[in-house]
C-alpha atoms as a PDB file:
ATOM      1  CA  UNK A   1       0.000   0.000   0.000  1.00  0.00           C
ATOM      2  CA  UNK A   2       2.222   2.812   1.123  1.00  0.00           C
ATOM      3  CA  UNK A   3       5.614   2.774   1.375  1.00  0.00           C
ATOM      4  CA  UNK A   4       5.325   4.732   4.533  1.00  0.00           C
ATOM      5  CA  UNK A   5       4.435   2.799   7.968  1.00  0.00           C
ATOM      6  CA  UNK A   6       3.288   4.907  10.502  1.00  0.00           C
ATOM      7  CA  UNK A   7       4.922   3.740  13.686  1.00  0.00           C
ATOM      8  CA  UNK A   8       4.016   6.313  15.859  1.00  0.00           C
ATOM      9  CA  UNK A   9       4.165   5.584  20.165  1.00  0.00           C
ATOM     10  CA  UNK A  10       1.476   4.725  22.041  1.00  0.00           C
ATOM     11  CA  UNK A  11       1.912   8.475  24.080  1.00  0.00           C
ATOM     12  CA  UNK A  12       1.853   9.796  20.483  1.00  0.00           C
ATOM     13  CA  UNK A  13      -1.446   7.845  19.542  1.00  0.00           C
ATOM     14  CA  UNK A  14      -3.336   9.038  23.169  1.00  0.00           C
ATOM     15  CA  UNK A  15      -2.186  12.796  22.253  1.00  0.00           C
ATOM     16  CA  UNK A  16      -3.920  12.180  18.850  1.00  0.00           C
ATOM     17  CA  UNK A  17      -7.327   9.808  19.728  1.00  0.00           C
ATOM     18  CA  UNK A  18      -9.810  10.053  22.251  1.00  0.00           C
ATOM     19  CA  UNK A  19      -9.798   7.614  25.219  1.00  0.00           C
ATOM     20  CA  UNK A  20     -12.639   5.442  23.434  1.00  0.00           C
ATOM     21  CA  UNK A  21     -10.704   5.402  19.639  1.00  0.00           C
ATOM     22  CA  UNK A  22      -7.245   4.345  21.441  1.00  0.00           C
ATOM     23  CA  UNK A  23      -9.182   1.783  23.312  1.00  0.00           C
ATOM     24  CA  UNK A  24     -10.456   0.521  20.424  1.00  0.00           C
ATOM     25  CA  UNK A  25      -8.031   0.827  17.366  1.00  0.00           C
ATOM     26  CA  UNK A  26      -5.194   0.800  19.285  1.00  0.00           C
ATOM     27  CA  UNK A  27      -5.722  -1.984  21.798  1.00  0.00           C
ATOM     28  CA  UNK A  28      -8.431  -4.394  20.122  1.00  0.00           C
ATOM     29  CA  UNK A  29     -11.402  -3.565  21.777  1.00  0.00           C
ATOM     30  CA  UNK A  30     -14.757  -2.938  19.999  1.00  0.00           C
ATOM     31  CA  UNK A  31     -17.663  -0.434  19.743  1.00  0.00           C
ATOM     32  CA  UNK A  32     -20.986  -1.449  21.237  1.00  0.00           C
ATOM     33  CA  UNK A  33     -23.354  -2.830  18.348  1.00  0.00           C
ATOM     34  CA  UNK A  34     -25.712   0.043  16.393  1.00  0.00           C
ATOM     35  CA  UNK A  35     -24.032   2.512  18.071  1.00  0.00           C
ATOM     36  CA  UNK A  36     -21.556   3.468  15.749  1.00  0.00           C
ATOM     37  CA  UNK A  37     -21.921   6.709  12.904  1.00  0.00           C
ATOM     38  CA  UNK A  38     -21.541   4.807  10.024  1.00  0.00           C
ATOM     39  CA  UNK A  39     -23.226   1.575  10.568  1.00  0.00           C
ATOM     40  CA  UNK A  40     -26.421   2.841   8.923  1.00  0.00           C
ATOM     41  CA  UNK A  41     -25.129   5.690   6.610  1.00  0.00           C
ATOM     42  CA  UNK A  42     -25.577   5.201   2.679  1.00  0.00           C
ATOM     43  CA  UNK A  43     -23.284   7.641   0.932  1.00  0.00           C
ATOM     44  CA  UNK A  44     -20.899   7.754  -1.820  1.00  0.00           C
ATOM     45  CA  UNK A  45     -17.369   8.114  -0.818  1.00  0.00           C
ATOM     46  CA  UNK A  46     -14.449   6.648   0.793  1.00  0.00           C
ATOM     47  CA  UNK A  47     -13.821   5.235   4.111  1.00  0.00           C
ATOM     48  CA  UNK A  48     -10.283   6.048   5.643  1.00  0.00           C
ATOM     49  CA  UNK A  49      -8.554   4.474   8.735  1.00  0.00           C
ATOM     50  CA  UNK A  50      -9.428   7.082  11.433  1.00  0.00           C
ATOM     51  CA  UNK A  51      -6.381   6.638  13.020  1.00  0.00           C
ATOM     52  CA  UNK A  52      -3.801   7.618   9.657  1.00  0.00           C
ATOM     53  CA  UNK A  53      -5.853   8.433   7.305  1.00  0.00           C
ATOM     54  CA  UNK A  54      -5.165   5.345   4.778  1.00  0.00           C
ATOM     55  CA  UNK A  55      -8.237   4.817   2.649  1.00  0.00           C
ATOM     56  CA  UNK A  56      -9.666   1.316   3.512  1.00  0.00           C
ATOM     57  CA  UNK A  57     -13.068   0.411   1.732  1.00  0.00           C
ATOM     58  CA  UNK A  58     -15.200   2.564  -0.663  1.00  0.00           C
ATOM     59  CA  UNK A  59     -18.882   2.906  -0.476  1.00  0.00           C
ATOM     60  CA  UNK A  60     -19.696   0.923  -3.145  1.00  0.00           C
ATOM     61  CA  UNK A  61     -18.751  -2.059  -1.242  1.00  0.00           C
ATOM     62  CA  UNK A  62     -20.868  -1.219   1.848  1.00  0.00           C
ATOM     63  CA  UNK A  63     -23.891  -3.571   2.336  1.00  0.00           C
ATOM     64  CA  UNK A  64     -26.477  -3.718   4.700  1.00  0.00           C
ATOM     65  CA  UNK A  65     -25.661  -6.801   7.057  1.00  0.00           C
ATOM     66  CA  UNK A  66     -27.877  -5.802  10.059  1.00  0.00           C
ATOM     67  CA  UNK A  67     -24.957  -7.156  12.503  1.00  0.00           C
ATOM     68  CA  UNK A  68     -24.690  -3.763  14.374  1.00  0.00           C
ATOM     69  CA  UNK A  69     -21.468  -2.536  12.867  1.00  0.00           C
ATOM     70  CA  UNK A  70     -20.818  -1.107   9.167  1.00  0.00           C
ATOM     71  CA  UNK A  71     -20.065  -3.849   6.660  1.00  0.00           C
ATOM     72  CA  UNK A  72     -17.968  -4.533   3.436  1.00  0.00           C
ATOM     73  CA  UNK A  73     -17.423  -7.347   1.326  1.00  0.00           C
ATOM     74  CA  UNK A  74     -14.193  -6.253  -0.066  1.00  0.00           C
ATOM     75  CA  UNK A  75     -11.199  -3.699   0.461  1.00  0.00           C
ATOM     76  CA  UNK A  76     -10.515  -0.895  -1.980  1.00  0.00           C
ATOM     77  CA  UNK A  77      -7.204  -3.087  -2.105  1.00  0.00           C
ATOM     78  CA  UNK A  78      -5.410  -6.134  -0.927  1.00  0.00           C
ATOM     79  CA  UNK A  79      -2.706  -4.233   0.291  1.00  0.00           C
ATOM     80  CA  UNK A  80      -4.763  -1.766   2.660  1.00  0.00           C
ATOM     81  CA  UNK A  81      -5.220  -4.334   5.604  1.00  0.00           C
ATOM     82  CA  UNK A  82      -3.458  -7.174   6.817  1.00  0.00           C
ATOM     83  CA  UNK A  83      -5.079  -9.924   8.889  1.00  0.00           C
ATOM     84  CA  UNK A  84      -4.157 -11.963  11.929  1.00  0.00           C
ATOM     85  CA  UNK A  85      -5.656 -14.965  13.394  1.00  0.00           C
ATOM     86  CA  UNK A  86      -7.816 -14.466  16.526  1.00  0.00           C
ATOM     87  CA  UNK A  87      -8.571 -16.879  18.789  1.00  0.00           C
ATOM     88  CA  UNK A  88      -9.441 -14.580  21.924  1.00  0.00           C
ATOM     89  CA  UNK A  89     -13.105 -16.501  21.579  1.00  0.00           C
ATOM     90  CA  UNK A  90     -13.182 -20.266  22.693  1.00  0.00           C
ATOM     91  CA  UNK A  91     -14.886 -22.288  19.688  1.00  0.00           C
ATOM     92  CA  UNK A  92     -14.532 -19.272  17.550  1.00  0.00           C
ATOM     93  CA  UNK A  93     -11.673 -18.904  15.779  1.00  0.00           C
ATOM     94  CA  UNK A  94     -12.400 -15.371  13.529  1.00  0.00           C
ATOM     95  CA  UNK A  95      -9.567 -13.250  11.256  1.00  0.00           C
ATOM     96  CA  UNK A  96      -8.878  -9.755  12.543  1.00  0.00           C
ATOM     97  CA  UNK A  97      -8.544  -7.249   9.988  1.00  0.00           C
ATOM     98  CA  UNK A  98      -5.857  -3.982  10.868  1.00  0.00           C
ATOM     99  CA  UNK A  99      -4.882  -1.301   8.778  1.00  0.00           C
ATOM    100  CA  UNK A 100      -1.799  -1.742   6.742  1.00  0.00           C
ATOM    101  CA  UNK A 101      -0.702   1.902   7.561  1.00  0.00           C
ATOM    102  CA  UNK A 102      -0.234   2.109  11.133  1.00  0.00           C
ATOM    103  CA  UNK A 103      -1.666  -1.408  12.387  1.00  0.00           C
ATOM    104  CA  UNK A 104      -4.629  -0.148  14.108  1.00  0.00           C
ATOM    105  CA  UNK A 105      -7.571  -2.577  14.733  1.00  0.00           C
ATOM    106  CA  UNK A 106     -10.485  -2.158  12.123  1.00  0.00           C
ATOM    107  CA  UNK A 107     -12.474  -5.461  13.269  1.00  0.00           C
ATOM    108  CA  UNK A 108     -12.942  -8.911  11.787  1.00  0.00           C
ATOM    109  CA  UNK A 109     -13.895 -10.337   8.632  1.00  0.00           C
ATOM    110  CA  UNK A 110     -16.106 -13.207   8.264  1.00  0.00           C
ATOM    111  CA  UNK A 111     -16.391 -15.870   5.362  1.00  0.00           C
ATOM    112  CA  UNK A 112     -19.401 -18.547   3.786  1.00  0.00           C
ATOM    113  CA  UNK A 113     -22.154 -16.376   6.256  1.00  0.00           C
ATOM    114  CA  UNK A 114     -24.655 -16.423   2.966  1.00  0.00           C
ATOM    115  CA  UNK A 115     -24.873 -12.749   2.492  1.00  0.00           C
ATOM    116  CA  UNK A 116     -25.381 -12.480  -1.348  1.00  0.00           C
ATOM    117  CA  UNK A 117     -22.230 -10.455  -2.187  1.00  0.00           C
ATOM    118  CA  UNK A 118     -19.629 -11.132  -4.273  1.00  0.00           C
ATOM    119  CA  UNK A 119     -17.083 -12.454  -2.371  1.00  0.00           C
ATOM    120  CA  UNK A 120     -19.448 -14.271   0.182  1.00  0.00           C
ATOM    121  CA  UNK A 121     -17.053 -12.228   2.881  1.00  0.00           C
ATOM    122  CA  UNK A 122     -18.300  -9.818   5.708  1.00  0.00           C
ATOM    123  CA  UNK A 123     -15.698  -7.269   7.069  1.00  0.00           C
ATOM    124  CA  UNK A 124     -17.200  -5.790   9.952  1.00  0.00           C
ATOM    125  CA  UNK A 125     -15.430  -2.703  10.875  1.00  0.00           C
ATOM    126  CA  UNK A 126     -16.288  -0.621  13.721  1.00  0.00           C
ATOM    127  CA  UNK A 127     -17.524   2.693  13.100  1.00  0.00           C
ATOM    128  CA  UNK A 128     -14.853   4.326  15.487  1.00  0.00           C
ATOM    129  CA  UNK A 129     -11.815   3.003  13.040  1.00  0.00           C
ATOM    130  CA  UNK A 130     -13.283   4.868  10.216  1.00  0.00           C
ATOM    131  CA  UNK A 131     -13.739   8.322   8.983  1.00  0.00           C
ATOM    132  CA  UNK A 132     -15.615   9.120   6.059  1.00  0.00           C
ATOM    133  CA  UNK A 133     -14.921  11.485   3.014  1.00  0.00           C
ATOM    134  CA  UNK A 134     -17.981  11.995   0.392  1.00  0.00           C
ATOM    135  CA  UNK A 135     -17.309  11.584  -3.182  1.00  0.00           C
ATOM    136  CA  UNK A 136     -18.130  15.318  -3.874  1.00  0.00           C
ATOM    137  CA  UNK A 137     -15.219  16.379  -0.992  1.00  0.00           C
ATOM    138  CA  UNK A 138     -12.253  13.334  -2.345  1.00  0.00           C
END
């Protein structure tokens, strides 16, 4: 994606986020369910990694997956995130998806669920990771 890694310090990344964003991008944790900005909004334009800006997932990709959080099925590219294994629950092994940028948590993406997109995937990205730019502003 970009040459660039942002590899700032964790002091640096509490000077920049709020308490709740450095809770959740930088330390794993997770926005309650429909409470997030984006997890209803239908827009044109680009989502970007709220912590460094990278842009992650365009609109276009966005479906409505009723799960509580905002939804893809793809990102813009297959170099803007990188993905881990998680196995923090027992029985449930799931892939966490982080920025390529600056390695912030974005959430988890989920295969073979039956949602009728194209690549039968599911990222579900919390709301808190994201900042959105319409088309008429990018």
């Amino acid at each position: 994606m970009d040459e660039h890694r942002d590899e700032r310090t964790d002091e640096q990344w509490r000077a920049q986020l709020s308490p709740q964003e450095f809770q959740v991008l930088r330390r794993g944790g997770t926005e309650a369910p429909f409470t997030g900005e984006y997890t209803d909004l239908v827009a044109e334009g680009v989502y970007r990694c709220r912590a460094c800006g990278a842009e992650l997932f365009r609109s276009e990709t966005k479906f409505a997956s009723h799960c509580g959080w905002p939804s893809f099925y793809s990102p813009l590219a297959a170099d803007r995130v990188r993905y881990l294994p998680d196995a923090s629950i027992p029985g449930r092994p799931r892939t966490e998806v982080r920025c390529a940028r600056c390695d912030s948590h974005l959430g988890h993406v989920f295969e073979g669920e039956g949602y009728g997109t194209p690549t039968d995937q599911r990222y579900c990205i919390n709301s808190i990771c994201l900042s959105f730019v319409p088309a008429d502003e990018h």
